[in-house]
Protein backbone atom coordinates (compact mmCIF):
# COMPACT_ATOMS: atom_id res chain seq x y z
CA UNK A 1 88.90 92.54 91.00
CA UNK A 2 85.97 90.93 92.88
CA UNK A 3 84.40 92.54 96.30
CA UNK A 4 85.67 90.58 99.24
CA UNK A 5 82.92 89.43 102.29
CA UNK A 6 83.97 90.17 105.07
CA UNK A 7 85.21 87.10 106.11
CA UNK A 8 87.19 86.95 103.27
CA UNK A 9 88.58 90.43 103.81
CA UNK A 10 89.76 89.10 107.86
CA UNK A 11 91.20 85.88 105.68
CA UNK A 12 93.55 88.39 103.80
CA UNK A 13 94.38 90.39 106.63
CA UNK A 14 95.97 86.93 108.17
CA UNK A 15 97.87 86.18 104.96
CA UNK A 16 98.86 89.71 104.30
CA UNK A 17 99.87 89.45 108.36
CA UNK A 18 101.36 85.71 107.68
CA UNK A 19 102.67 85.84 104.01
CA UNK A 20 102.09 82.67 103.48
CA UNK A 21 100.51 79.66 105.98
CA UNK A 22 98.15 76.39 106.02
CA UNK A 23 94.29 77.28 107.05
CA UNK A 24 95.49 75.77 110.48
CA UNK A 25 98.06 78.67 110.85
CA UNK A 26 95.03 80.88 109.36
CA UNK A 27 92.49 79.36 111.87
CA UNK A 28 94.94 80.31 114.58
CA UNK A 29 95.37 83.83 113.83
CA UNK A 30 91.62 84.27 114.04
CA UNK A 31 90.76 86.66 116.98
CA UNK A 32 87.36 85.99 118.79
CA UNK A 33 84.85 83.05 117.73
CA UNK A 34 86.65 80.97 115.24
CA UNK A 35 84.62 79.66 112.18
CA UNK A 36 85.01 75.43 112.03
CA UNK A 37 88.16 74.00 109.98
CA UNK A 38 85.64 73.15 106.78
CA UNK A 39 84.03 76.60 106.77
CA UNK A 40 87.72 78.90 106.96
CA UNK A 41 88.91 76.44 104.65
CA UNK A 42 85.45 77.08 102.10
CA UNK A 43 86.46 80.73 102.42
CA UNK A 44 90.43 80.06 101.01
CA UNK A 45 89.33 78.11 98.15
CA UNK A 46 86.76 80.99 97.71
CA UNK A 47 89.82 83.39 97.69
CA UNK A 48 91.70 81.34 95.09
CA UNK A 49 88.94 80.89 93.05
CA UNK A 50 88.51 84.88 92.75
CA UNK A 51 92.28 85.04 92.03
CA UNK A 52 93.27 86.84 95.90
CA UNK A 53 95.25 83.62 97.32
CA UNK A 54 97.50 80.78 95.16
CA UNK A 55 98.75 77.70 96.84
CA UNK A 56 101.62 75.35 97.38
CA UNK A 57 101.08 71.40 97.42
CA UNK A 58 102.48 69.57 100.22
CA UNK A 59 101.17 66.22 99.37
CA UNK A 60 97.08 66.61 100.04
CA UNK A 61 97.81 69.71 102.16
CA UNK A 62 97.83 73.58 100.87
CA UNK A 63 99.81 76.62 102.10
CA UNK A 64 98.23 79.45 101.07
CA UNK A 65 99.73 82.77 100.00
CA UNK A 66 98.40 85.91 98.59
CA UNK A 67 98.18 87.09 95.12
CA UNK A 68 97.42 90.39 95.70
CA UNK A 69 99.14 92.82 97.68
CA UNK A 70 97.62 94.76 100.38
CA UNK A 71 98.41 97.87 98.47
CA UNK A 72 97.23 97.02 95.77
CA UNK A 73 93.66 95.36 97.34
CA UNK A 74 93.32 98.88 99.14
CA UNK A 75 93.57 101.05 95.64
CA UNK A 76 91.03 99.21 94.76
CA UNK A 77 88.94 99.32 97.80
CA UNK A 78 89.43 103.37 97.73
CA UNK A 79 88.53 103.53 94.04
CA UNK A 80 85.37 101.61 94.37
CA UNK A 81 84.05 103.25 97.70
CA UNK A 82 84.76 106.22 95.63
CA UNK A 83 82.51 105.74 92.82
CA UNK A 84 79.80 104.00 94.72
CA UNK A 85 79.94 106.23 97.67
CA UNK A 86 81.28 109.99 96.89
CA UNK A 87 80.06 110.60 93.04
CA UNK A 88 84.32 109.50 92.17
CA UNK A 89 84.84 113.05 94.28
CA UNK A 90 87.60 112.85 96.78
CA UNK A 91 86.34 116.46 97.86
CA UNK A 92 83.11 114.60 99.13
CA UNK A 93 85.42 112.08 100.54
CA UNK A 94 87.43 114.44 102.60
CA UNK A 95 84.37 116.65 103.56
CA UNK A 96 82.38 113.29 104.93
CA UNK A 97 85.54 112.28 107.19
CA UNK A 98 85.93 116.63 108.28
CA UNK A 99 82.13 116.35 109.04
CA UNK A 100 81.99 113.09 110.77
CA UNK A 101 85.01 114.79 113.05
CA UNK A 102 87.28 111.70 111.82
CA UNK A 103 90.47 114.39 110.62
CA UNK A 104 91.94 116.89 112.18
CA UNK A 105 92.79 120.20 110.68
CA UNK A 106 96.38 119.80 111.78
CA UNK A 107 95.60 116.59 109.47
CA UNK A 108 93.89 118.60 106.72
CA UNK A 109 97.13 120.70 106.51
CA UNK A 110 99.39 117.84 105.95
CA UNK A 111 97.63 116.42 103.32
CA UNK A 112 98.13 120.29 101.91
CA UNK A 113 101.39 119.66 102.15
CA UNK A 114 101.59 116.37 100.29
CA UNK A 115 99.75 117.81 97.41
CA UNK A 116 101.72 120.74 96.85
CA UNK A 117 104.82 119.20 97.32
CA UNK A 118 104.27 116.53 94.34
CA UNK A 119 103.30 119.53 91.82
């Protein structure tokens, strides 16, 4: 699975948000300065091309849905960031977020939890 931009990335948000919808529907979801009609519409085919988004003809138009599930686009973004970031350690992953102060302990303790439970 390719590395999305970040435009990209705010394109599947939409679709994931949408399910399905024509870059006009896209373009409209688009929260502050929106990119012009050619541009978001570059970015879909991009999508498509990189196997994220599929299509549905409605004569010359396209409505655009994704491929891949937010789920599944996530594992993926987790895995990576943890090889290229934390040494594939999810020890260093959990001690960056308890030293940036981004979990709590009371957050620590359920994640205790979840881990015993499943063994």
């Amino acid at each position: 699975m390719q590395k999305l931009t970040n435009k990209e990335e705010e394109v599947m948000k939409i679709l994931w948000s949408l399910e399905k919808g024509f870059v006009k529907e896209i373009m409209e979801e688009i929260e502050g300065e929106k990119p012009h009609y050619n541009t978001l519409s570059t970015i879909v085919r991009n999508l498509e091309d990189k196997k994220y988004v599929g299509h549905e003809a409605f004569g010359k138009t396209h409505r655009y849905f994704p491929l891949v599930s937010k789920e599944n686009y996530r594992k993926q973004f987790v895995n990576s960031s943890m090889v290229d970031f934390f040494d594939n350690s999810y020890k260093s992953l959990v001690s960056f977020f308890a030293k940036e102060e981004k979990i709590s302990v009371e957050e620590l303790k359920e994640i205790i939890d979840l881990i015993e439970k499943r063994k």
